[in-house]
Protein backbone atom coordinates (compact mmCIF):
# COMPACT_ATOMS: atom_id res chain seq x y z
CA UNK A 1 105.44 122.56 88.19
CA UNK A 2 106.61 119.40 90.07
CA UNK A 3 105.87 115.63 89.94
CA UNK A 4 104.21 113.96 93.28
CA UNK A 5 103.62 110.48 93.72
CA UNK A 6 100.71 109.81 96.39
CA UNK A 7 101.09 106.08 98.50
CA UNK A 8 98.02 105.59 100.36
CA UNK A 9 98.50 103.50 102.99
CA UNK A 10 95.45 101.32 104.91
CA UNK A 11 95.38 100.76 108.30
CA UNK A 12 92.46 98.08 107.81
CA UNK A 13 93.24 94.66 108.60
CA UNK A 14 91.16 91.67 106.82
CA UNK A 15 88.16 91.01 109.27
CA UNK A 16 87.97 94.74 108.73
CA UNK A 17 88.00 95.06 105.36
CA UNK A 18 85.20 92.28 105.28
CA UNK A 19 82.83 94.30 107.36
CA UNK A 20 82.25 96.82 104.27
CA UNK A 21 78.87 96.46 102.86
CA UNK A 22 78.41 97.02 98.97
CA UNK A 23 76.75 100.79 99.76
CA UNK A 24 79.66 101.28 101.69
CA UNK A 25 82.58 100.81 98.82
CA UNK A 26 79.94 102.20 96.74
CA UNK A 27 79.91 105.62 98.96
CA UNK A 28 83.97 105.21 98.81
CA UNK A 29 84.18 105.30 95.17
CA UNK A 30 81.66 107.94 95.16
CA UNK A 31 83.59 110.24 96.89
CA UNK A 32 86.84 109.20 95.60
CA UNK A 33 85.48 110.07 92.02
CA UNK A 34 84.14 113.30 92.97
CA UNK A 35 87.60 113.57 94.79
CA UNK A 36 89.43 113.59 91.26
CA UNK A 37 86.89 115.62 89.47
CA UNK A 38 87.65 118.44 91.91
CA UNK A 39 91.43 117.94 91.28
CA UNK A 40 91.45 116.96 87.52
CA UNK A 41 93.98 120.22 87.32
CA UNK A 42 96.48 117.90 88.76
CA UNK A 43 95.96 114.56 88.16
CA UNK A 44 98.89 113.60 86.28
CA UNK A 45 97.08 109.63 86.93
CA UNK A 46 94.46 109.31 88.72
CA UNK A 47 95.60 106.22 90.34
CA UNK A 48 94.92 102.23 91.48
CA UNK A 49 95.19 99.85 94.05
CA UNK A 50 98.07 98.12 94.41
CA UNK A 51 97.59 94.10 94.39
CA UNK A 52 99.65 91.20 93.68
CA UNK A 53 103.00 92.44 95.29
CA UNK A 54 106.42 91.35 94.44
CA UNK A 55 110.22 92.01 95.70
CA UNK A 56 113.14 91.89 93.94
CA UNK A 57 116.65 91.49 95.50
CA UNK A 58 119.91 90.32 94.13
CA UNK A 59 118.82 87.07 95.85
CA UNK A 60 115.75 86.89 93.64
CA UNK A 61 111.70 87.21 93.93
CA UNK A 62 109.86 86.43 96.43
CA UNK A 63 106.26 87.56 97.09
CA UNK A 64 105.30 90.35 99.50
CA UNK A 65 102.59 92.11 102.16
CA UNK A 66 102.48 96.00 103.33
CA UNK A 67 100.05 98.52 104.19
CA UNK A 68 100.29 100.16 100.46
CA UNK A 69 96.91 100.28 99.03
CA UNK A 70 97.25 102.47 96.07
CA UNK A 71 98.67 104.98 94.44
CA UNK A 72 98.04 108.84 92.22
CA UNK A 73 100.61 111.12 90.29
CA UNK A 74 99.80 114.30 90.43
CA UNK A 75 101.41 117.92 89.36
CA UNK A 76 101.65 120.88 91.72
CA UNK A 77 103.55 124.31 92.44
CA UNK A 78 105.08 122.95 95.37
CA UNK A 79 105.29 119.66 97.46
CA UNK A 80 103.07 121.72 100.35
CA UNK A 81 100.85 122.14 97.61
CA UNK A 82 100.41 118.44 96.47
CA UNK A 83 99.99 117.65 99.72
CA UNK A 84 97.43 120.20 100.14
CA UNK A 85 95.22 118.03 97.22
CA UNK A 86 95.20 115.12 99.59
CA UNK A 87 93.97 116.67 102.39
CA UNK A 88 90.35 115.89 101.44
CA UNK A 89 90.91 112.44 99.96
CA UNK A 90 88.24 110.32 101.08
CA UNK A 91 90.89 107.41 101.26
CA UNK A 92 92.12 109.34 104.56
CA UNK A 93 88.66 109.43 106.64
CA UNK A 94 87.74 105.47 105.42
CA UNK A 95 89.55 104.07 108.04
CA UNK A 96 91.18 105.62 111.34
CA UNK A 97 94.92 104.97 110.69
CA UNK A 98 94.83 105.14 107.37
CA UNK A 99 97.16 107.72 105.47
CA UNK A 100 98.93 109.31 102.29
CA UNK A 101 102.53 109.90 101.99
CA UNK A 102 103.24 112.61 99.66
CA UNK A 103 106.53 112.21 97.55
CA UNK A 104 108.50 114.70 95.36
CA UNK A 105 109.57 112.85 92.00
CA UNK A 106 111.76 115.32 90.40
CA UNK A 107 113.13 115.08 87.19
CA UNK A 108 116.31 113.17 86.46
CA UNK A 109 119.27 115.07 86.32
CA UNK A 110 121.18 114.98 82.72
C-alpha cells in the first residue's frame, strides 16, 4: 500500500469566488462529504484548505499566493489507483480549470 498526497488546485479568481451563494458552498461540502464517505477505505486525512501561506528561503520569510486550495492523504495499491479516487472529487467539477495533482509519498529510505 502506498502514500498519496492530493493538491487541489483552483482555477477561481476572487470576483469568482464571491459569486458563490451560501446553497452553493453548502452543495460543495455536501458532495465533498459524501465524497470521503465513499472513500473512507483510503483516507489516510481527509484533508483542508490551505490559507495563510508562507515561504521560506535561505534569505528568509516572506508571505505568498498560488492556486493551492487544499489538500488529502490518502492510501492506495498503486499511484493509478489514488488517482483513480479523485476522479469523482467534487473539487474537480466546482470550477472549470480547477484540478488535483496526485503525488506518490513513499517512504524514506533507511
Amino acid at each position: 500500500m502506498g502514500r498519496f498526497l492530493a493538491v487541489l488546485n483552483g482555477a477561481a479568481d476572487d470576483a469568482d469566488k464571491a459569486e458563490f451563494t451560501e446553497q452553493q458552498r453548502s452543495e460543495f461540502m455536501n458532495a465533498w462529504a459524501a465524497w470521503a464517505q465513499r472513500n473512507k477505505h483510503a483516507l489516510v486525512d481527509p484533508g483542508a484548505p490551505l490559507f495563510r501561506k508562507k515561504l521560506v528561503t535561505a534569505q528568509g520569510v516572506e508571505d505568498f499566493t498560488d492556486s493551492k486550495t487544499g489538500y488529502a492523504i490518502v492510501e492506495a495499491e498503486s499511484h493509478d489507483d489514488a488517482a483513480r479516487l479523485f476522479s469523482d472529487h467534487p473539487h474537480i467539477a466546482l470550477i472549470p480549470g480547477n484540478s488535483i495533482e496526485v503525488l506518490e509519498c513513499p517512504p524514506i529510505p533507511t
